[in-house]
PDB file of N, CA and C in Angstrom:
ATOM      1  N   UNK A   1      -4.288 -13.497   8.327  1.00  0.00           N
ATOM      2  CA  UNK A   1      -4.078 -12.196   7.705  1.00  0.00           C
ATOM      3  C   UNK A   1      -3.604 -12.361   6.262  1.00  0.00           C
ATOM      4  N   UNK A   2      -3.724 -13.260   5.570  1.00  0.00           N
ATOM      5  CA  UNK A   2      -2.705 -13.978   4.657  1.00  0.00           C
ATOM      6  C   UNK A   2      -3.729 -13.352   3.394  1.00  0.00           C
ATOM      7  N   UNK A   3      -5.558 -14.089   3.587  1.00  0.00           N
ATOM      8  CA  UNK A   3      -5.989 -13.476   2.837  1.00  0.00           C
ATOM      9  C   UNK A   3      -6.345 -11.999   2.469  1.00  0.00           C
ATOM     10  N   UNK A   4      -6.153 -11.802   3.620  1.00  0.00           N
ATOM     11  CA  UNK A   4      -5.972 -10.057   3.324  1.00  0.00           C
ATOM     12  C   UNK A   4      -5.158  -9.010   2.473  1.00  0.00           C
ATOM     13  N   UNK A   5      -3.677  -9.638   2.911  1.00  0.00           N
ATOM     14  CA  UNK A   5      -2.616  -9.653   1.906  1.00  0.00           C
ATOM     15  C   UNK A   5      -3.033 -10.063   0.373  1.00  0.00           C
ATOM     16  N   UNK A   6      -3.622 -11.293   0.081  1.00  0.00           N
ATOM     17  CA  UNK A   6      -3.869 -11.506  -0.695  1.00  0.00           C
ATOM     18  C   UNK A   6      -4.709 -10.633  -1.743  1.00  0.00           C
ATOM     19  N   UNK A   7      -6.050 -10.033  -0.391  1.00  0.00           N
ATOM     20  CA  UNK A   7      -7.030  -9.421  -1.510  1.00  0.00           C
ATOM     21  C   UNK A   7      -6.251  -8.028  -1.918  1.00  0.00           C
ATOM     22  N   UNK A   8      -5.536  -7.231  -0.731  1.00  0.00           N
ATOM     23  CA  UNK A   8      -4.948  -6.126  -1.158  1.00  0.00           C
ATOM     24  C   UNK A   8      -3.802  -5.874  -2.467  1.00  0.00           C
ATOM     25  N   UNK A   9      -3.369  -7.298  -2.822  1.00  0.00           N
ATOM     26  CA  UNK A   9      -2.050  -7.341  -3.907  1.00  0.00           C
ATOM     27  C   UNK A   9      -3.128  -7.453  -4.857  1.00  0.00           C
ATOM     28  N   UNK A  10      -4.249  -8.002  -4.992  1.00  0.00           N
ATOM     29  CA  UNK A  10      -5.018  -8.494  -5.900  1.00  0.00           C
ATOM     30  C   UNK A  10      -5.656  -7.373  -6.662  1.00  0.00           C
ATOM     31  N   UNK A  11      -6.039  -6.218  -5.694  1.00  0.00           N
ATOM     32  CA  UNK A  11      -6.382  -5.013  -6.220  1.00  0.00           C
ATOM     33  C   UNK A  11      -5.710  -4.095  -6.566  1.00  0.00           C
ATOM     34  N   UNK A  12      -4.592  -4.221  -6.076  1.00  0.00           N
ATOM     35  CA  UNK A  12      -3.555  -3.372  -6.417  1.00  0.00           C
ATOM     36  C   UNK A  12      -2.840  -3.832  -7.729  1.00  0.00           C
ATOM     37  N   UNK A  13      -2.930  -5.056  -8.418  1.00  0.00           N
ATOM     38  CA  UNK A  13      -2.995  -5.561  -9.757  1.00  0.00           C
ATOM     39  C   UNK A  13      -3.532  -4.666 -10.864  1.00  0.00           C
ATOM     40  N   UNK A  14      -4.322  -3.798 -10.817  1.00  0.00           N
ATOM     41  CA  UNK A  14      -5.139  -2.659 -11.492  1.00  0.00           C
ATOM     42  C   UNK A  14      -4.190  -1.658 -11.838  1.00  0.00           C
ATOM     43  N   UNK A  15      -3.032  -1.316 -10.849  1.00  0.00           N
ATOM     44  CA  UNK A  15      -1.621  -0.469 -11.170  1.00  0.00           C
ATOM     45  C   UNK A  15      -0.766  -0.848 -11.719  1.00  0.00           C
ATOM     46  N   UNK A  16      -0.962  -2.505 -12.230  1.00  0.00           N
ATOM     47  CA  UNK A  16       0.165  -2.486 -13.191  1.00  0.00           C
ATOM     48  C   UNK A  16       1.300  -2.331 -12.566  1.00  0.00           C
ATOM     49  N   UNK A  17       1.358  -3.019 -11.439  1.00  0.00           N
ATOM     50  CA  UNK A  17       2.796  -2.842 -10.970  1.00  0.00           C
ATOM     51  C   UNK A  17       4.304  -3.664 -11.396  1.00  0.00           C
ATOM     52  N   UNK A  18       5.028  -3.338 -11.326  1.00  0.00           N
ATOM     53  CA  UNK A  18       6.354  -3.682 -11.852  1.00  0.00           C
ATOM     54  C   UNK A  18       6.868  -4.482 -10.564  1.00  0.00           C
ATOM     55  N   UNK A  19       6.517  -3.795  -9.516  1.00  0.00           N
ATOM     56  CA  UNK A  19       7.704  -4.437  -7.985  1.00  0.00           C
ATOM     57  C   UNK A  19       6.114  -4.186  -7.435  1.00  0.00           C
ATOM     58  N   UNK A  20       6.017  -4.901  -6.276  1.00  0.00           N
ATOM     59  CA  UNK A  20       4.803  -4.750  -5.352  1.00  0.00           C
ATOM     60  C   UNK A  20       5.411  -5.364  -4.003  1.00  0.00           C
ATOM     61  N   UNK A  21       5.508  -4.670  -2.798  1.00  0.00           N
ATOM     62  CA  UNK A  21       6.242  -5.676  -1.667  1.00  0.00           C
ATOM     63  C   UNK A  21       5.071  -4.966  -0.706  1.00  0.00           C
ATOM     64  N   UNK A  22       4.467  -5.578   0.184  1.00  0.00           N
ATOM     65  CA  UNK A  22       3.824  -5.524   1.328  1.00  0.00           C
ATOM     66  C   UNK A  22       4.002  -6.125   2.184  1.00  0.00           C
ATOM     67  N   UNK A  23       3.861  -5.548   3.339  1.00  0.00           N
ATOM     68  CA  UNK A  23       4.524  -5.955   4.762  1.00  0.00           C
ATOM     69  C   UNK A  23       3.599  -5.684   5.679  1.00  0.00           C
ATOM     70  N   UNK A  24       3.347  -6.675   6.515  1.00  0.00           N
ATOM     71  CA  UNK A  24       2.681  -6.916   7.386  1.00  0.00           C
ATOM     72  C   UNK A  24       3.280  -6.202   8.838  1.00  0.00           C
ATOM     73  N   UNK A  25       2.460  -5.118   9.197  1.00  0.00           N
ATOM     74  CA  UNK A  25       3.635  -5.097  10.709  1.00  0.00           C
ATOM     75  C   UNK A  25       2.478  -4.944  11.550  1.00  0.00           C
ATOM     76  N   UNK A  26       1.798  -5.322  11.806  1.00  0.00           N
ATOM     77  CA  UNK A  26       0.636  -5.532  12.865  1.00  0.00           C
ATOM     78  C   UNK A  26       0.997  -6.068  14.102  1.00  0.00           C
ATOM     79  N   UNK A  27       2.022  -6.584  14.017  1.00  0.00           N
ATOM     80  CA  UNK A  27       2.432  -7.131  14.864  1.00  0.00           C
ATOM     81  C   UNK A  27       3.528  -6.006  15.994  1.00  0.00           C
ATOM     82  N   UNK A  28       3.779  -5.449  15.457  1.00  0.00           N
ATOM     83  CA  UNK A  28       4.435  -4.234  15.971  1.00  0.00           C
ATOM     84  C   UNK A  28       4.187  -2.965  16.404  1.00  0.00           C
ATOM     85  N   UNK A  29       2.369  -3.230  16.348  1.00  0.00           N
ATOM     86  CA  UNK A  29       1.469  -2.085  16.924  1.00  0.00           C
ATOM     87  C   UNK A  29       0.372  -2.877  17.587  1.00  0.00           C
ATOM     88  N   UNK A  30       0.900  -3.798  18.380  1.00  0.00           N
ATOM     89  CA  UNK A  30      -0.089  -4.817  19.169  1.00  0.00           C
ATOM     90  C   UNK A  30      -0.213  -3.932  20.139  1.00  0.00           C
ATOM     91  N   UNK A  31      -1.340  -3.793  21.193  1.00  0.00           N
ATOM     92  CA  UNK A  31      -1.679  -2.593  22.546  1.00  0.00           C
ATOM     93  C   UNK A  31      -2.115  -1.239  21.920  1.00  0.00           C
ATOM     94  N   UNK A  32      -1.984  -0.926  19.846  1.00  0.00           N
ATOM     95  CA  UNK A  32      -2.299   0.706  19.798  1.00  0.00           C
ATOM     96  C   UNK A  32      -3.709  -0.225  19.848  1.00  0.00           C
ATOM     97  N   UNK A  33      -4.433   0.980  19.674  1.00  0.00           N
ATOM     98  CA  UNK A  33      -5.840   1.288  20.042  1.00  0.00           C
ATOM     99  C   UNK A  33      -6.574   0.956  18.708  1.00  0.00           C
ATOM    100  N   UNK A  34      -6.119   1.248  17.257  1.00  0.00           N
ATOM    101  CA  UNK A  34      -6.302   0.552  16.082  1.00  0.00           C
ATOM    102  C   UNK A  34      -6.262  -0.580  15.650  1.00  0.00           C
ATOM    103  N   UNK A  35      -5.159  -1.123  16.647  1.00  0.00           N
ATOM    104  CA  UNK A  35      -4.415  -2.505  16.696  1.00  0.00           C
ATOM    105  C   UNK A  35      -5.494  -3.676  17.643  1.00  0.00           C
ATOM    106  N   UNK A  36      -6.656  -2.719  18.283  1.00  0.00           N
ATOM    107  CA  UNK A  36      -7.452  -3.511  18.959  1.00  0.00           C
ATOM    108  C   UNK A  36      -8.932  -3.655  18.139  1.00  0.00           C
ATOM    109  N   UNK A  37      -9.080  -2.260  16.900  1.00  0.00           N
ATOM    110  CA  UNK A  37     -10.599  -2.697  15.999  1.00  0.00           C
ATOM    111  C   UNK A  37      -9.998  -3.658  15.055  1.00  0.00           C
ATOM    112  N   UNK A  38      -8.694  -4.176  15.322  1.00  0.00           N
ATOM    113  CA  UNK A  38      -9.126  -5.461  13.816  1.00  0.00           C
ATOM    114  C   UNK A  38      -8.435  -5.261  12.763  1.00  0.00           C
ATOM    115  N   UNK A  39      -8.078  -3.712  12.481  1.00  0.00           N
ATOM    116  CA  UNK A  39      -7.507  -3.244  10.939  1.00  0.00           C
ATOM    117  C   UNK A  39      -6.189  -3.170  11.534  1.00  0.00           C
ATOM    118  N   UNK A  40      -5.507  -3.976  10.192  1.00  0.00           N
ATOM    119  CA  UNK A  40      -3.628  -4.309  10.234  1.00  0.00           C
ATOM    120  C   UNK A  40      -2.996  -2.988   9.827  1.00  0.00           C
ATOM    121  N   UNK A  41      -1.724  -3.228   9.933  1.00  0.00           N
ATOM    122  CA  UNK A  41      -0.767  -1.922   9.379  1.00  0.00           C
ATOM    123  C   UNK A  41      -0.228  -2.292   8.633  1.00  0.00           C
ATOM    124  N   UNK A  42       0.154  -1.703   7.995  1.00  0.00           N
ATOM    125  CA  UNK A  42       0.776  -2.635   6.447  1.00  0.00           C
ATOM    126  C   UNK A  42       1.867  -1.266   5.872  1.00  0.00           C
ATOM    127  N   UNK A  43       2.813  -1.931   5.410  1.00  0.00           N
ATOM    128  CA  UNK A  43       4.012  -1.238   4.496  1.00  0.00           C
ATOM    129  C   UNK A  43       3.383  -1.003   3.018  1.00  0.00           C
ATOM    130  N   UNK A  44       3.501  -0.755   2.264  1.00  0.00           N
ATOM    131  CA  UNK A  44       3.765  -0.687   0.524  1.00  0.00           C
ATOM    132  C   UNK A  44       4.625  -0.111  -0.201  1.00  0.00           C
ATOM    133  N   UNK A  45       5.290  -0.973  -0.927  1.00  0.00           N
ATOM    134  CA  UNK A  45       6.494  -0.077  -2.057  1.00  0.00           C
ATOM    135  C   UNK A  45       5.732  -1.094  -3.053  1.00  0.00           C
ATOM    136  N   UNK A  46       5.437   0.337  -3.874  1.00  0.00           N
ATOM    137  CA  UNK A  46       4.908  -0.216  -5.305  1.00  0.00           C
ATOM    138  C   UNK A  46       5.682   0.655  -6.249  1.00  0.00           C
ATOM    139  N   UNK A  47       6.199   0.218  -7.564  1.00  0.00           N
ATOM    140  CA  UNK A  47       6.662   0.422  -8.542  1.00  0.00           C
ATOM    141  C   UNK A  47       5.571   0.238 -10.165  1.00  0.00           C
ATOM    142  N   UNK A  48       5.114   1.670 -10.434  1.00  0.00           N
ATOM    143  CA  UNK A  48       4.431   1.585 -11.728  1.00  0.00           C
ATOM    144  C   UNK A  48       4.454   2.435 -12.383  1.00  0.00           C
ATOM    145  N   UNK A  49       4.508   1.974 -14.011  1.00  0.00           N
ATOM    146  CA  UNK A  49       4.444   3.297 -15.026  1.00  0.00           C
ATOM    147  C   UNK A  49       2.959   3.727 -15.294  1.00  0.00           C
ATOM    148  N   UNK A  50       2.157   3.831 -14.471  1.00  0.00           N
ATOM    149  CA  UNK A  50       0.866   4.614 -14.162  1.00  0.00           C
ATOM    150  C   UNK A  50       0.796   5.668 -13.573  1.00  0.00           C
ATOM    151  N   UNK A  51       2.076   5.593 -12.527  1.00  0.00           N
ATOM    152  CA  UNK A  51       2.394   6.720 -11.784  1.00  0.00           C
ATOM    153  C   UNK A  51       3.569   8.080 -12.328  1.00  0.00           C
ATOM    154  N   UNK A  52       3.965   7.578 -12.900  1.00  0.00           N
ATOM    155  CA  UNK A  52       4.740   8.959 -14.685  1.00  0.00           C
ATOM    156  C   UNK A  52       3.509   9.801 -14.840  1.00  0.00           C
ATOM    157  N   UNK A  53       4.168  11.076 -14.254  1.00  0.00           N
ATOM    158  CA  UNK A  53       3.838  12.294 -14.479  1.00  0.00           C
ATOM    159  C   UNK A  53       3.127  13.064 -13.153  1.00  0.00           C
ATOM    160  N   UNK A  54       2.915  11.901 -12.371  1.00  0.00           N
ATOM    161  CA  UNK A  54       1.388  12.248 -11.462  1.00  0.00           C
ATOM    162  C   UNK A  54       2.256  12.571 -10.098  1.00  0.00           C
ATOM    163  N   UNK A  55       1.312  13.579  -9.277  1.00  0.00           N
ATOM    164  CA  UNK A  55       2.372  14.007  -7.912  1.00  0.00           C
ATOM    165  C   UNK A  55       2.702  12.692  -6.510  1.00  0.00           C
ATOM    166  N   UNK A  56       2.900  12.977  -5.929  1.00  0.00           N
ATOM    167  CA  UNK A  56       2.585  11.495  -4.862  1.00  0.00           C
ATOM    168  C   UNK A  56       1.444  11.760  -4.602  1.00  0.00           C
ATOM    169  N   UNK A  57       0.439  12.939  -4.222  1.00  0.00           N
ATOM    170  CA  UNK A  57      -0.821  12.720  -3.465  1.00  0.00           C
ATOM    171  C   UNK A  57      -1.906  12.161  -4.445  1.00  0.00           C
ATOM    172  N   UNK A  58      -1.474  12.350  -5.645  1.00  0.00           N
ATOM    173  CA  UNK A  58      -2.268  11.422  -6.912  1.00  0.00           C
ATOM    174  C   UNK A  58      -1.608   9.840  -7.181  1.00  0.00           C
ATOM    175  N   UNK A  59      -0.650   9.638  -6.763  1.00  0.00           N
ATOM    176  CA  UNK A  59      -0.130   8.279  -6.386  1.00  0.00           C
ATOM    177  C   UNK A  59      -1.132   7.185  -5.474  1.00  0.00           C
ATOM    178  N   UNK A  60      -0.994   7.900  -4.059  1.00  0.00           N
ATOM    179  CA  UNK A  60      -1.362   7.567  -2.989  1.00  0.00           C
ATOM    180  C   UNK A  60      -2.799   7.541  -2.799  1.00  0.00           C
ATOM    181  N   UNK A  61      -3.480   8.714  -4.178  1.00  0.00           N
ATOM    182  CA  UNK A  61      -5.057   8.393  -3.920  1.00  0.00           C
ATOM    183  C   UNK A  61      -5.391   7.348  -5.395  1.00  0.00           C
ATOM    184  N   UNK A  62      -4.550   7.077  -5.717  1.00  0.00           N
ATOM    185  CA  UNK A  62      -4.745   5.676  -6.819  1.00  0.00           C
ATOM    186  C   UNK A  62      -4.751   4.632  -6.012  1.00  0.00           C
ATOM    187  N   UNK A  63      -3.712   4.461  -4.685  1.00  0.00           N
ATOM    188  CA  UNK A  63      -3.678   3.477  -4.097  1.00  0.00           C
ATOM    189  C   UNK A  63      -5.232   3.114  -3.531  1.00  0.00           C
ATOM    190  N   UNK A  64      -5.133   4.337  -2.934  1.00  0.00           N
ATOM    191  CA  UNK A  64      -6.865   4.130  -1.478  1.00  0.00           C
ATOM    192  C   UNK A  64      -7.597   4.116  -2.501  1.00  0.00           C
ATOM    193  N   UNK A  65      -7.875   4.405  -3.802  1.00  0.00           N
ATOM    194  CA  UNK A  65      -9.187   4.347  -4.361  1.00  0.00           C
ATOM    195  C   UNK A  65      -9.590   2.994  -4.744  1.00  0.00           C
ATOM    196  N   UNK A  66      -8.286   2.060  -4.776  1.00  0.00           N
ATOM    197  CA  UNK A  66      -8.467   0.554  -5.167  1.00  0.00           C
ATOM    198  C   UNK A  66      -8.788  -0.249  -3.522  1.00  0.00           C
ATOM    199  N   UNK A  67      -8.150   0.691  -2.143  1.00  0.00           N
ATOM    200  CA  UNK A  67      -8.897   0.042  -0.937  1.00  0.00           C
ATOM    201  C   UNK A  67      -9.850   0.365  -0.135  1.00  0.00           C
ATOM    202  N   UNK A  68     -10.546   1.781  -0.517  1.00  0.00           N
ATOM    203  CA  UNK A  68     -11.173   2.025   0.092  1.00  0.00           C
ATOM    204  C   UNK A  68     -11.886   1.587   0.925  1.00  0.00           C
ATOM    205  N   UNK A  69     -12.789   0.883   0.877  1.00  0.00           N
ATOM    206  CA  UNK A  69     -13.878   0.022   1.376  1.00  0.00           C
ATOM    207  C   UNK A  69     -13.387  -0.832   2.218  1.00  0.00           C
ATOM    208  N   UNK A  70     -12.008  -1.417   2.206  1.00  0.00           N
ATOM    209  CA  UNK A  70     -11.122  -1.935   3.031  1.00  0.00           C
ATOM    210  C   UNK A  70     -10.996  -1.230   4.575  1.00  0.00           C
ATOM    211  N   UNK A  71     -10.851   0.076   4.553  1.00  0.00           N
ATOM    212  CA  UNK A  71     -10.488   1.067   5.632  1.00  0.00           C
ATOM    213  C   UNK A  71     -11.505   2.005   6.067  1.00  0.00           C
ATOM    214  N   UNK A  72     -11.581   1.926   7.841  1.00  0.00           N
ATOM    215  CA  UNK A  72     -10.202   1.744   8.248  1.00  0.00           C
ATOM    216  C   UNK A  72     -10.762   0.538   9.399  1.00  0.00           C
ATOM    217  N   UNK A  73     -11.586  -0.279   8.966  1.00  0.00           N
ATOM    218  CA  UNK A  73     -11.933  -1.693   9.493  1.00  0.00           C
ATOM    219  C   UNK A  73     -10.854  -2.962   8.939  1.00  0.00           C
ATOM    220  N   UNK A  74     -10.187  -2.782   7.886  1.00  0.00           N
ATOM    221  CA  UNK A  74      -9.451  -3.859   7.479  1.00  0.00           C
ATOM    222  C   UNK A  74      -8.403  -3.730   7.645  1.00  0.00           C
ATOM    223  N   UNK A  75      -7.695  -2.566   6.787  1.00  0.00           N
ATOM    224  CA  UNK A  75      -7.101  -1.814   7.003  1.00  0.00           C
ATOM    225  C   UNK A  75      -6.845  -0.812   7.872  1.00  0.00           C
ATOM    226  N   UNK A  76      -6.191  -0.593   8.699  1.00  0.00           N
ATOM    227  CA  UNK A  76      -6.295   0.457  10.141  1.00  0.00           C
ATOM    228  C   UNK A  76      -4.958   1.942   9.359  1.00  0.00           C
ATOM    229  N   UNK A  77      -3.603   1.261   8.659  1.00  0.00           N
ATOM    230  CA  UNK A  77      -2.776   2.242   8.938  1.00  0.00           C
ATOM    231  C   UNK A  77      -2.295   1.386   7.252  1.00  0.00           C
ATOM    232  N   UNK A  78      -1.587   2.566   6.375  1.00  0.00           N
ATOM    233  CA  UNK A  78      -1.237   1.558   5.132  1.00  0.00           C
ATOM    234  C   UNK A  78      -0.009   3.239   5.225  1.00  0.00           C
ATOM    235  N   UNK A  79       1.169   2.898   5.423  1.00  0.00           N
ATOM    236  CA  UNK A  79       2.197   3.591   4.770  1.00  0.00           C
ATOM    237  C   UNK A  79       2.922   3.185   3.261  1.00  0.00           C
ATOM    238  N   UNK A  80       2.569   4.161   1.928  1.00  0.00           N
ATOM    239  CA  UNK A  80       2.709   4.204   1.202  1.00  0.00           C
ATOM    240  C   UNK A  80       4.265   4.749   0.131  1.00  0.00           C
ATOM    241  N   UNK A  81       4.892   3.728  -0.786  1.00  0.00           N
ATOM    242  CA  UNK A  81       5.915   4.162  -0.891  1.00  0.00           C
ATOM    243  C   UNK A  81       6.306   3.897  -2.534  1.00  0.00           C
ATOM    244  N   UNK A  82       4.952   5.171  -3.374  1.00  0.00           N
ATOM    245  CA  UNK A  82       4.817   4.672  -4.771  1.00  0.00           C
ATOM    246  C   UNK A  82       5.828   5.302  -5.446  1.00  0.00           C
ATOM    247  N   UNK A  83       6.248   4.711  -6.278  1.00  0.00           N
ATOM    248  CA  UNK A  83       7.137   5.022  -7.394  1.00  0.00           C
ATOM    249  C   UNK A  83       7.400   4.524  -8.980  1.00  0.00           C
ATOM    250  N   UNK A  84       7.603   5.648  -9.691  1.00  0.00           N
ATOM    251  CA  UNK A  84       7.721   5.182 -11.198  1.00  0.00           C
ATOM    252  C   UNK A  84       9.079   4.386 -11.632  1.00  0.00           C
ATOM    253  N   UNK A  85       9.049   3.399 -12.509  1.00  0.00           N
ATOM    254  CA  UNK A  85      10.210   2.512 -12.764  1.00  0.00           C
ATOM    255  C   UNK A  85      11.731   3.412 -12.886  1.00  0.00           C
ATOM    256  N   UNK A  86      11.889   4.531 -13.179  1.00  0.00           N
ATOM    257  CA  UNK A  86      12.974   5.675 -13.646  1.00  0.00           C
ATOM    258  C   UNK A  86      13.252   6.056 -11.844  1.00  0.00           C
ATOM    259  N   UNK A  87      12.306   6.377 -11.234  1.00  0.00           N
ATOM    260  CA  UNK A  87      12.445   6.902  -9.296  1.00  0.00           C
ATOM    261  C   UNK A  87      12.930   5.591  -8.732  1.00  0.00           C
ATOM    262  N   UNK A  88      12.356   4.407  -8.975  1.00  0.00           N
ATOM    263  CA  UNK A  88      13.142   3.168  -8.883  1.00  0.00           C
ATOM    264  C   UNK A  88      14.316   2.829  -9.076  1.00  0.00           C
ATOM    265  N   UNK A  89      14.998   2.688 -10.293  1.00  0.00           N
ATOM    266  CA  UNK A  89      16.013   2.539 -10.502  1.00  0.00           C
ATOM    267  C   UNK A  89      17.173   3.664  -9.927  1.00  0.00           C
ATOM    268  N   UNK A  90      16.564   4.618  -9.578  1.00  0.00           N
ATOM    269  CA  UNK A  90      17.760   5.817  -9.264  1.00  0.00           C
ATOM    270  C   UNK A  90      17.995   5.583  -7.917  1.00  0.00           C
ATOM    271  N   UNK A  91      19.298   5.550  -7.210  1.00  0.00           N
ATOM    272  CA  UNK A  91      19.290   5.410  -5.888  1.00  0.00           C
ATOM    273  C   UNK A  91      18.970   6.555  -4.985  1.00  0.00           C
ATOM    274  N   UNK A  92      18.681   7.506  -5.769  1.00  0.00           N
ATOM    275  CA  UNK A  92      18.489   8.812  -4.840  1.00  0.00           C
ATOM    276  C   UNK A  92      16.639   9.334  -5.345  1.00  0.00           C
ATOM    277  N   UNK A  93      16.203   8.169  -6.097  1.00  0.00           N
ATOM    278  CA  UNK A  93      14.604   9.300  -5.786  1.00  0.00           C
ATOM    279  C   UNK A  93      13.934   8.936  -4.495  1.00  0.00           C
TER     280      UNK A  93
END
């Protein structure tokens, strides 16, 4: 699953990210029914000043537009957790 990780940080390189952490939890939805076509679940906290000004659902479709083609065969489940460097630093955005 390693290269997978790999290709998904790789595209997600296009956002200019500041912080990028992905997490693998596939392992923690072993028996769902998604968890049996193949596509992983995955965490994301991304941090970028691409995302200044824009709402989350324009966040989140910056994300899928760089995986599309990924999902939902590669990708099964991707919980998303974008934020601008200023929502970052604040402990309350």
């Amino acid at each position: 699953m390693s290269a997978l990780i790999d290709e998904i940080r790789s595209r997600l390189t296009e956002l200019d990210p500041l912080a990028l952490t992905l997490e693998d939890e596939s392992a923690r939805h072993a028996g769902h029914a998604g968890a049996a076509g193949g596509g992983g679940h995955f965490r994301l906290h991304i941090v970028s000043p691409l995302f200044s000004g824009k709402s989350r659902i324009a966040r989140h479709r910056a994300v899928y537009a760089r995986l599309a083609d990924m999902i939902p065969a590669r990708i099964h489940a991707l919980a998303i957790d974008a934020r601008t460097p200023d929502e970052s630093a604040s402990p309350h955005a």
